[in-house]
C-alpha atoms as a PDB file:
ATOM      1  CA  UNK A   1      89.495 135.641  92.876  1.00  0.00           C
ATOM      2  CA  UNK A   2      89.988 137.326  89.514  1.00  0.00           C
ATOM      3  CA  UNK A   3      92.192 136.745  86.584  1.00  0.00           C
ATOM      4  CA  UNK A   4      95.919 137.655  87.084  1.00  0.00           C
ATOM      5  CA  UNK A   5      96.523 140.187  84.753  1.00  0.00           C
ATOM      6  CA  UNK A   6     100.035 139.445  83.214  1.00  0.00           C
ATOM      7  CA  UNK A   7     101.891 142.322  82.682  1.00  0.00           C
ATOM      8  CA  UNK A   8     103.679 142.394  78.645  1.00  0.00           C
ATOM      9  CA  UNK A   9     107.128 141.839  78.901  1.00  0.00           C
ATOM     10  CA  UNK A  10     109.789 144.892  77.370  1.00  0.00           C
ATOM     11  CA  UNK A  11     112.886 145.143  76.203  1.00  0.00           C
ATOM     12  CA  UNK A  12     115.469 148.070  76.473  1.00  0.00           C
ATOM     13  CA  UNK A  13     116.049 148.547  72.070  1.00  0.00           C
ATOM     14  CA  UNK A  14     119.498 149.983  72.956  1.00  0.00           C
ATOM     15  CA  UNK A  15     120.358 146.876  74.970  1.00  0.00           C
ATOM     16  CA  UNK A  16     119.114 144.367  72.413  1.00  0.00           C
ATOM     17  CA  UNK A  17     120.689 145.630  69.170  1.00  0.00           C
ATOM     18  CA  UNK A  18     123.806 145.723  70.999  1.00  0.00           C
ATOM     19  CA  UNK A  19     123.036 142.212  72.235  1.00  0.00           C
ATOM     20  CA  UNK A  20     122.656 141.037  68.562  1.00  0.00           C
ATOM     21  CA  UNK A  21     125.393 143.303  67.290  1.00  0.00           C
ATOM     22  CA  UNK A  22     127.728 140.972  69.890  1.00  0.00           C
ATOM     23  CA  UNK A  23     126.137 137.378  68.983  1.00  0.00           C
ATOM     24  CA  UNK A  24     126.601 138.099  65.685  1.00  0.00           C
ATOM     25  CA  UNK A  25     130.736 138.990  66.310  1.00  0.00           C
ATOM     26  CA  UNK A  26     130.892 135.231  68.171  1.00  0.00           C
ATOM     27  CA  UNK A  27     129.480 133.680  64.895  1.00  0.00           C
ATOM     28  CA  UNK A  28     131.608 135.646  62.304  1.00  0.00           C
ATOM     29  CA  UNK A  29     135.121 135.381  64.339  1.00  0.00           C
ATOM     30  CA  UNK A  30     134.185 131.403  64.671  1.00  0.00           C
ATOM     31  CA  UNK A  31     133.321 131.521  60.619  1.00  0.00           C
ATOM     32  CA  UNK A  32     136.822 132.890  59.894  1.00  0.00           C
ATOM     33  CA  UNK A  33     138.547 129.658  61.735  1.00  0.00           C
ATOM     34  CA  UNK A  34     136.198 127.042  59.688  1.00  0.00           C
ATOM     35  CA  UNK A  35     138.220 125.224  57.203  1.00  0.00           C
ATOM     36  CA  UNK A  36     136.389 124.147  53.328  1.00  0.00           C
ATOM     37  CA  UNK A  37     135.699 120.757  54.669  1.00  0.00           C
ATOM     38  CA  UNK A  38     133.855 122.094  57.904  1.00  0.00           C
ATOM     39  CA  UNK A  39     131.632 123.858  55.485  1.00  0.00           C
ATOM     40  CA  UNK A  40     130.284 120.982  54.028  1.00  0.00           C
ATOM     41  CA  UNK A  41     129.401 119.327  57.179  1.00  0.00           C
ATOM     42  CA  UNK A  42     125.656 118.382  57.841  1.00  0.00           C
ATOM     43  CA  UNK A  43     123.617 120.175  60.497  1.00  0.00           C
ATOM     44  CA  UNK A  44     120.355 118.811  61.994  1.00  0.00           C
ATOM     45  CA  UNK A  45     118.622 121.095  60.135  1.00  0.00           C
ATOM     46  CA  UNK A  46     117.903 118.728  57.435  1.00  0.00           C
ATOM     47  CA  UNK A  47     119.390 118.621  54.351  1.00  0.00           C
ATOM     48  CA  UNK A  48     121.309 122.098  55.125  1.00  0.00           C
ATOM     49  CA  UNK A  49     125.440 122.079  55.296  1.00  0.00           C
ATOM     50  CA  UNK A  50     127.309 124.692  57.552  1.00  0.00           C
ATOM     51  CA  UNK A  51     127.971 127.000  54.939  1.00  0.00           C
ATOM     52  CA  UNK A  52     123.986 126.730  54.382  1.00  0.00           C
ATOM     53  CA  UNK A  53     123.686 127.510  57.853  1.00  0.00           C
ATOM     54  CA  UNK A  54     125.976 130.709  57.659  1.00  0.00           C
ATOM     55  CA  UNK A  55     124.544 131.888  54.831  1.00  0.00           C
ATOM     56  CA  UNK A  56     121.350 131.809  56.995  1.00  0.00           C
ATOM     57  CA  UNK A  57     122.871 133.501  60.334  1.00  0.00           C
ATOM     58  CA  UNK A  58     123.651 136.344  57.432  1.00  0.00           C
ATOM     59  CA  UNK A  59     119.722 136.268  56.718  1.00  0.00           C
ATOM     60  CA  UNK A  60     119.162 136.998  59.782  1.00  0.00           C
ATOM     61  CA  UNK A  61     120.084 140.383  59.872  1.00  0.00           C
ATOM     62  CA  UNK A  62     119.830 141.542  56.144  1.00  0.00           C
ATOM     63  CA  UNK A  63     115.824 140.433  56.978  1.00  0.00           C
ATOM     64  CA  UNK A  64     116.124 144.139  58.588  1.00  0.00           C
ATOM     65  CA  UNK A  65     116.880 146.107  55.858  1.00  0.00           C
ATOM     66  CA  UNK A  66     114.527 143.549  53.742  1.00  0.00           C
ATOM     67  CA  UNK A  67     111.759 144.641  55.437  1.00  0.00           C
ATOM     68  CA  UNK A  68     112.642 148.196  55.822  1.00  0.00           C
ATOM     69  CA  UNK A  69     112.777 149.062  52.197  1.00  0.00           C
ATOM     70  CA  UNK A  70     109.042 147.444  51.990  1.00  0.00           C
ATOM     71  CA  UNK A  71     105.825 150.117  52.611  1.00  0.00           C
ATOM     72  CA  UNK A  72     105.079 150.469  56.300  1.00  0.00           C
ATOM     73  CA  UNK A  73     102.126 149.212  57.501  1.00  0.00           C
ATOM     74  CA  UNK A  74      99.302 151.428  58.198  1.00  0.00           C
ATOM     75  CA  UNK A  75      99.071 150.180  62.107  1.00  0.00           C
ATOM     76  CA  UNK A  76     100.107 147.286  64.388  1.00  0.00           C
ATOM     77  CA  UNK A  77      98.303 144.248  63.833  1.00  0.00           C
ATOM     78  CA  UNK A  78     100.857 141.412  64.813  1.00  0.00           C
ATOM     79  CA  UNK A  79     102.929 140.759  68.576  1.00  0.00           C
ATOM     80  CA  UNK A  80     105.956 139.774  69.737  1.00  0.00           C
ATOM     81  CA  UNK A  81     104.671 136.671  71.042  1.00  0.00           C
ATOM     82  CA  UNK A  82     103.065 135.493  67.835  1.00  0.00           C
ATOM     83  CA  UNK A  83     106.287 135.371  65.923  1.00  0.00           C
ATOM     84  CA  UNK A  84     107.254 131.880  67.122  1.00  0.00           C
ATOM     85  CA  UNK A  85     104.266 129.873  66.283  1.00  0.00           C
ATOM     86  CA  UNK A  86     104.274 132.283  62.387  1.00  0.00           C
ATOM     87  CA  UNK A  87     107.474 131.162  61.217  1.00  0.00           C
ATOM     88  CA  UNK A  88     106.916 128.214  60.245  1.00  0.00           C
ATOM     89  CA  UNK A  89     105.118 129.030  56.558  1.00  0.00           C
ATOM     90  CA  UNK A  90     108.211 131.053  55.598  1.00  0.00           C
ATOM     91  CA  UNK A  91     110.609 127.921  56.292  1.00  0.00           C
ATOM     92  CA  UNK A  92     111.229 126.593  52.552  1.00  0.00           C
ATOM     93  CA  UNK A  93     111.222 130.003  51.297  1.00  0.00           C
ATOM     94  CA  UNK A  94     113.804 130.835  53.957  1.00  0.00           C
ATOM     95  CA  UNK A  95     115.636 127.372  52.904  1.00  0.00           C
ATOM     96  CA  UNK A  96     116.098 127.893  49.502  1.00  0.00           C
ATOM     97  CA  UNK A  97     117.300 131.630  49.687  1.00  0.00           C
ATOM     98  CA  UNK A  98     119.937 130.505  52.059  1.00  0.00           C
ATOM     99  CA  UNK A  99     120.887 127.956  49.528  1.00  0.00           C
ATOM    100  CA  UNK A 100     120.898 130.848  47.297  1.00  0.00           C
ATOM    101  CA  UNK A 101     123.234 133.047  49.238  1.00  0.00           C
ATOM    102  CA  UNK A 102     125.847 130.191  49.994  1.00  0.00           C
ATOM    103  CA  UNK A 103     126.374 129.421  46.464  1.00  0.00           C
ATOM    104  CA  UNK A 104     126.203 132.685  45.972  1.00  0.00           C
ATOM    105  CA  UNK A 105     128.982 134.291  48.567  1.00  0.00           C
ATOM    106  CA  UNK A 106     132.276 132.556  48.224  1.00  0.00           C
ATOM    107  CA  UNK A 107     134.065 134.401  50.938  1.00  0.00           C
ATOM    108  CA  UNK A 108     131.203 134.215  53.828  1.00  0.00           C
ATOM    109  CA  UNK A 109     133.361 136.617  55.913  1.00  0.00           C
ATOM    110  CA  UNK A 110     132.841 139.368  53.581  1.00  0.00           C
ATOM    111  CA  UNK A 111     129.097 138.244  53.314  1.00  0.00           C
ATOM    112  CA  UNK A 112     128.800 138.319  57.209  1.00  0.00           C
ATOM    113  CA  UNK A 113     130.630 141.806  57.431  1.00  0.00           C
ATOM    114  CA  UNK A 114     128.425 143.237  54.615  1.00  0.00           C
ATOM    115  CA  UNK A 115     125.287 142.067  56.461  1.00  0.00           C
ATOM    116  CA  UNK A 116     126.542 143.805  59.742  1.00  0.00           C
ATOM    117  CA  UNK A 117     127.357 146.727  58.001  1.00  0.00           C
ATOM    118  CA  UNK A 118     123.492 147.020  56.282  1.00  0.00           C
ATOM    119  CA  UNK A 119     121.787 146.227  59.787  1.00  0.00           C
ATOM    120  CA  UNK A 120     123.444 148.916  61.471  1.00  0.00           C
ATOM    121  CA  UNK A 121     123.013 150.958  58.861  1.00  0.00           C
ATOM    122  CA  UNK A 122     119.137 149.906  58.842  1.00  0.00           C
ATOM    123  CA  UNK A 123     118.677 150.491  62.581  1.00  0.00           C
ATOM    124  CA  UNK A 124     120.510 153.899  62.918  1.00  0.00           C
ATOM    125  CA  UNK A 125     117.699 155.577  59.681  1.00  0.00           C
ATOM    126  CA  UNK A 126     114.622 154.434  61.405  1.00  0.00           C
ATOM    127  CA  UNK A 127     113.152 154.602  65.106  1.00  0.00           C
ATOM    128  CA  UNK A 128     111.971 151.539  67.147  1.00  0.00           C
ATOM    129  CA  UNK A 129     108.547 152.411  66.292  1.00  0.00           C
ATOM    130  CA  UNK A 130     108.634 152.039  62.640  1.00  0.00           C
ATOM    131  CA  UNK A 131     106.139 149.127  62.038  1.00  0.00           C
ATOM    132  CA  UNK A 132     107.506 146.260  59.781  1.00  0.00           C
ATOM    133  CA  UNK A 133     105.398 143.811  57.837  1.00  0.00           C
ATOM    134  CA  UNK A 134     106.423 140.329  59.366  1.00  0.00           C
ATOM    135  CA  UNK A 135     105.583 136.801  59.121  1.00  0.00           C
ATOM    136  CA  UNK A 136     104.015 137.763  62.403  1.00  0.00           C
ATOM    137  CA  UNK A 137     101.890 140.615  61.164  1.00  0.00           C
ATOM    138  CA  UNK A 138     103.059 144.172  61.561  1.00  0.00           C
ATOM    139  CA  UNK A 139     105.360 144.202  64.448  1.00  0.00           C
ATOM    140  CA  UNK A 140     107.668 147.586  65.913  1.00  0.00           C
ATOM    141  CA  UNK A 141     111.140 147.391  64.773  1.00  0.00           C
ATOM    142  CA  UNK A 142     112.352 147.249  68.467  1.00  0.00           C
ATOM    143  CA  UNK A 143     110.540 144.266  68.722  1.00  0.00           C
ATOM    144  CA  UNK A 144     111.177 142.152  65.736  1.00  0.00           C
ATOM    145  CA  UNK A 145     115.010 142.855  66.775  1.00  0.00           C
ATOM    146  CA  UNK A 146     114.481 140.893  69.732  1.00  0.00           C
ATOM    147  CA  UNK A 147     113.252 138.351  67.281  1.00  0.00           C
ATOM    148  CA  UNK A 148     116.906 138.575  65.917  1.00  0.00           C
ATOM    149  CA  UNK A 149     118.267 137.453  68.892  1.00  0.00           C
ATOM    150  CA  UNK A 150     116.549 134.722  69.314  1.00  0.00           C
ATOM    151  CA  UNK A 151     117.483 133.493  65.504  1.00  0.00           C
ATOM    152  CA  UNK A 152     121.513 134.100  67.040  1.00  0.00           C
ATOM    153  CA  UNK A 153     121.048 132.047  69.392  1.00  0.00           C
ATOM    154  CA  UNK A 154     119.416 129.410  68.021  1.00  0.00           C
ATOM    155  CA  UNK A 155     122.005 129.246  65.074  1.00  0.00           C
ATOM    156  CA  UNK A 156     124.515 129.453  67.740  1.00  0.00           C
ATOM    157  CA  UNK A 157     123.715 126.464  69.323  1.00  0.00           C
ATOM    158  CA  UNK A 158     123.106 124.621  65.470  1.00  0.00           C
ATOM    159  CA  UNK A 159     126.076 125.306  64.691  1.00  0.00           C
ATOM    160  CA  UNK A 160     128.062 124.125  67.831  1.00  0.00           C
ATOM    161  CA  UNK A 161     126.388 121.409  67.517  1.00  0.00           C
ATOM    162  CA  UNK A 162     128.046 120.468  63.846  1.00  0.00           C
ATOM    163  CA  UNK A 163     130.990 121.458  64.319  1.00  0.00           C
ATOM    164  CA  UNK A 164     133.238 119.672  66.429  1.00  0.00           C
ATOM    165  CA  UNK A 165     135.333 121.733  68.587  1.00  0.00           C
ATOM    166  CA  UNK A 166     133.835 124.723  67.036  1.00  0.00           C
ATOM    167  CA  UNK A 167     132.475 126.458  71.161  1.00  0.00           C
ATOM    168  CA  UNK A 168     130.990 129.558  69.662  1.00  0.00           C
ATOM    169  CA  UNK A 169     130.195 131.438  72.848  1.00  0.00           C
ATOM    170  CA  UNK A 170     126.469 132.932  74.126  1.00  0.00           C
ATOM    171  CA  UNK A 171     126.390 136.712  74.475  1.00  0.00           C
ATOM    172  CA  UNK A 172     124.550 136.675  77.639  1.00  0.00           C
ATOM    173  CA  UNK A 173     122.102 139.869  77.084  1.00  0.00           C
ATOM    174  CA  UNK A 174     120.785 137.687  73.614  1.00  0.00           C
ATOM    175  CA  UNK A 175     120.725 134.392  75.595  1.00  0.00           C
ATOM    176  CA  UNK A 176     118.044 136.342  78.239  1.00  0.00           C
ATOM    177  CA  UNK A 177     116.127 137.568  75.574  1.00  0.00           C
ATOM    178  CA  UNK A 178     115.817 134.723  73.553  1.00  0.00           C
ATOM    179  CA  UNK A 179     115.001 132.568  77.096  1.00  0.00           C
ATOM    180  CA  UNK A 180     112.907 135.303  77.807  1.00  0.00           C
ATOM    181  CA  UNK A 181     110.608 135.645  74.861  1.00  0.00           C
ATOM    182  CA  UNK A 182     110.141 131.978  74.658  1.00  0.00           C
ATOM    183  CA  UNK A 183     109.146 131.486  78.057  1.00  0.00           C
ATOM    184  CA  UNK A 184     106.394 134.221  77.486  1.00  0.00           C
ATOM    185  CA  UNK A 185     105.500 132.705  74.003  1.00  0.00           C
ATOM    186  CA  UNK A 186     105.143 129.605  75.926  1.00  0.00           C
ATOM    187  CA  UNK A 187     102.681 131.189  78.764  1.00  0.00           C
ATOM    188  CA  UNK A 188     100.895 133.027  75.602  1.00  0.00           C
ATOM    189  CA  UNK A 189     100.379 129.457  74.349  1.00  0.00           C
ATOM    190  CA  UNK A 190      98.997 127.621  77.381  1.00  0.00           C
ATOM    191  CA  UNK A 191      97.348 130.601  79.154  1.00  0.00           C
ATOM    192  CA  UNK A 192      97.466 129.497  83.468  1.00  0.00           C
ATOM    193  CA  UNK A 193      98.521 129.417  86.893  1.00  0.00           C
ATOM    194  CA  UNK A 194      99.058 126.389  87.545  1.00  0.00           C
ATOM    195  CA  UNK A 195     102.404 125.082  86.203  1.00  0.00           C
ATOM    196  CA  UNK A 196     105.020 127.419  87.186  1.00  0.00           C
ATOM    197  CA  UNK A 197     107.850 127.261  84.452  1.00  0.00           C
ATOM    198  CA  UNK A 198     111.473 128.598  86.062  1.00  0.00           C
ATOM    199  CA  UNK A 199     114.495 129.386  83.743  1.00  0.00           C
ATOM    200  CA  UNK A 200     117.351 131.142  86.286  1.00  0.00           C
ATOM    201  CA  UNK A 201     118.304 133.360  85.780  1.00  0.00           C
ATOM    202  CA  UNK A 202     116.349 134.526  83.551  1.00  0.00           C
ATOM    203  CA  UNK A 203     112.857 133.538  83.313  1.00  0.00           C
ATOM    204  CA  UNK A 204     109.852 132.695  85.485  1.00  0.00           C
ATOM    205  CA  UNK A 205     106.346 132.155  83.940  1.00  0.00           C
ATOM    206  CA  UNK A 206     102.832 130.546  85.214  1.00  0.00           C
ATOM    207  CA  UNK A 207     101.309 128.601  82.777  1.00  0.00           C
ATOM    208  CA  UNK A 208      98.778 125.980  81.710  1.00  0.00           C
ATOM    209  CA  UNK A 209      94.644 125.697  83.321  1.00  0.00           C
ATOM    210  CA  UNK A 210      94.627 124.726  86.632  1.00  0.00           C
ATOM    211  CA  UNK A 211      94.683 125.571  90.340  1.00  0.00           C
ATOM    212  CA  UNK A 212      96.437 128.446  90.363  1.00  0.00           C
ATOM    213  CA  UNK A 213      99.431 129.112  92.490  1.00  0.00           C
ATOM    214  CA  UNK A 214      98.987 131.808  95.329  1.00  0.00           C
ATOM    215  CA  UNK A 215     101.893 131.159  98.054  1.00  0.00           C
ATOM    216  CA  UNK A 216     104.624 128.446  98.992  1.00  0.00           C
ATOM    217  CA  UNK A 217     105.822 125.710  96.855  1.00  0.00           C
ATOM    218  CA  UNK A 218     103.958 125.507  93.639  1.00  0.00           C
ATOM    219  CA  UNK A 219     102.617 122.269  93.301  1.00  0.00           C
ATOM    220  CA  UNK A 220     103.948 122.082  89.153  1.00  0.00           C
ATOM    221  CA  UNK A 221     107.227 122.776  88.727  1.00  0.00           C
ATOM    222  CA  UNK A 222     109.211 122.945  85.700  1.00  0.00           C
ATOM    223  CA  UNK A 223     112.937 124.297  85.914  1.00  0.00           C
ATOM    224  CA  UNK A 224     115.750 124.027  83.773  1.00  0.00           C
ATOM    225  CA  UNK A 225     118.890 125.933  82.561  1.00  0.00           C
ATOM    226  CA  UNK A 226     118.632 128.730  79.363  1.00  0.00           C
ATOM    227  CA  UNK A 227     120.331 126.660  76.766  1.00  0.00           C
ATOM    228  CA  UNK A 228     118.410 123.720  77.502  1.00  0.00           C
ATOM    229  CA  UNK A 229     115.323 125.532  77.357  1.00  0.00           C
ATOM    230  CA  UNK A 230     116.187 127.343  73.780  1.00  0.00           C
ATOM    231  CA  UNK A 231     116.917 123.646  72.556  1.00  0.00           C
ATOM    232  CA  UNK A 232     113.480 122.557  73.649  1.00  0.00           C
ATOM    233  CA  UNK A 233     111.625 125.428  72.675  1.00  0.00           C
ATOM    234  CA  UNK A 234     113.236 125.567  69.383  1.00  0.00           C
ATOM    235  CA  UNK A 235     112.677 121.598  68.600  1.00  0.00           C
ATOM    236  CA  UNK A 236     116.659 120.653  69.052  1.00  0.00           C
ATOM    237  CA  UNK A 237     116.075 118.785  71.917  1.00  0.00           C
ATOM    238  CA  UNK A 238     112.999 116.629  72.759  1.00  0.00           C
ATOM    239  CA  UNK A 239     111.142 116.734  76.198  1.00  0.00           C
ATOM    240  CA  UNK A 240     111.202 113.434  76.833  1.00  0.00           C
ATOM    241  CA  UNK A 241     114.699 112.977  76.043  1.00  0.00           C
ATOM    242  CA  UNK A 242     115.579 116.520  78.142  1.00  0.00           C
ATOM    243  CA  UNK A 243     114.068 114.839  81.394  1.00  0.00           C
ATOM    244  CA  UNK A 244     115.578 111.338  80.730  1.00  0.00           C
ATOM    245  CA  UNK A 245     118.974 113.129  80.951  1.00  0.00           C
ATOM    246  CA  UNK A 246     118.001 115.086  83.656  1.00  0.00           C
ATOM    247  CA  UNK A 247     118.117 118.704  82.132  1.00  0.00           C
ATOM    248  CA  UNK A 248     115.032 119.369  82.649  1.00  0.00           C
ATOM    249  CA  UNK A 249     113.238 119.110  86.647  1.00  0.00           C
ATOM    250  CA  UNK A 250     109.412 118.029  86.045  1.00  0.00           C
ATOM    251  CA  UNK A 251     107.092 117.726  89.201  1.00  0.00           C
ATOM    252  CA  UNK A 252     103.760 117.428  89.666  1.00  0.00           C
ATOM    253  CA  UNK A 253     100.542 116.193  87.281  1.00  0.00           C
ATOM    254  CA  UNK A 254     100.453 119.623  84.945  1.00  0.00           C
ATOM    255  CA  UNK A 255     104.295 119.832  84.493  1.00  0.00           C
ATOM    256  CA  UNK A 256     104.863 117.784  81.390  1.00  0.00           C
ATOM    257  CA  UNK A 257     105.130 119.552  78.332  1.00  0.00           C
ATOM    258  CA  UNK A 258     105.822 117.748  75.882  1.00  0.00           C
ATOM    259  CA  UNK A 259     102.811 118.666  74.235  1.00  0.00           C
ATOM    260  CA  UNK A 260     103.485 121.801  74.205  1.00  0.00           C
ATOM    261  CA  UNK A 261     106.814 121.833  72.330  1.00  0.00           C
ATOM    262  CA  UNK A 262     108.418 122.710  70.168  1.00  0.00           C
ATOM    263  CA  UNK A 263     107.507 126.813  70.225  1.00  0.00           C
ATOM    264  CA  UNK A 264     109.373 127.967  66.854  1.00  0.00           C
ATOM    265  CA  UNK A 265     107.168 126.200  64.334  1.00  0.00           C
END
């Protein structure tokens, strides 16, 4: 039988600025309730604070316009899927620029609204198509905004996790995509049929070398809930620890993969 061939996954651009747009509105109204001692929490992102940590949600959008002002690339050389496993290098950069920015921006509220402001700004002068040069390579613009939401989400969930109390909640559009393009990034990793990897609702992928799958009950099953899967693929939560507490559902010989994890690098 041949090869499967797996169809590239898309995203409606309209749907996922919006998306980002709203994740970013949870984290700024839950930034304007944080009191100067919350701030200087610690996160589990090392040695980073929460006001480190918003400083770096900010980042995340003014990358846009960062990028934008830079000379386009002559053609596409980079994909969606490669972003995960390219961040990595940029990390201490990234680190010590958000250091930068919280010493920086006293009032993070009017650091947050300014970086809205310049992203939508950014989005509404250029189309989709305008090539950017990424970590990842040169990537569309529609795409590496679905790399935004991701970042949201991720941050989301860091800082929830600091903060006490704090409940910021999951724009459901950026919690698909961000499921979404890990799931892929994890099929794109460990290229198969025969561990099938189910994220309801939002994701189903076939992954790692082995009998493949053709009808009934696969015989590797992996299936867990969005959140949990985000925490996993983003090296919050480890595998082993995921299945001991029962978030994850592992069956069969091909479905552990814990060797597989974390994604974002």
């Amino acid at each position: 039988m041949p090869p499967v061939k797996k169809r590239t996954r898309t995203y409606d651009p309209g749907k996922t600025r919006a998306a980002v747009l709203a994740q970013f509105g949870h984290v700024r109204d839950a930034v304007r309730t944080l009191s100067p001692e919350q701030l200087t929490l610690p996160t589990r992102l090392g040695d980073w604070t929460v006001r480190d940590l918003v400083a770096h949600v900010g980042m995340v959008l003014s990358a846009v316009g960062r990028l934008l002002d830079r000379p386009e690339p002559a053609r596409q050389d980079g994909a969606l899927l490669d972003w995960p496993s390219a961040i990595g290098a940029d990390a201490p950069a990234i680190a010590a620029h958000a250091r930068e920015l919280a010493e920086r921006n006293a009032d993070l509220v009017t650091y947050l609204d300014a970086a809205e402001r310049n992203f939508t700004a950014a989005l509404a002068g250029h189309p989709g198509t305008r090539l950017l040069d990424t970590s990842a390579g040169a990537l569309p613009l529609a795409d590496y905004v679905v790399t935004r939401a991701v970042e949201l989400v991720v941050h989301t969930d860091d800082l929830n996790a600091a903060v006490p109390g704090l409940d910021i909640p999951y724009d459901r559009q950026a919690l698909a995509a961000a499921t979404r393009l890990l799931a892929d990034a994890l099929a794109a990793r460990a290229p198969g049929g025969s561990t099938e990897v189910r994220i309801p609702p939002y994701a189903v992928v076939q992954c790692v070398q082995g009998p493949r799958h053709t009808r009934g009950t696969p015989p590797n099953v992996v299936e867990t809930d969005p959140l949990t899967w985000v925490r996993l693929a983003a090296g919050r939560l480890a595998w082993q620890d995921a299945v001991a507490a029962a978030e994850v559902s592992a069956s069969g010989e091909r479905a552990d993969l814990g060797g597989l994890l974390p994604l974002l690098a």
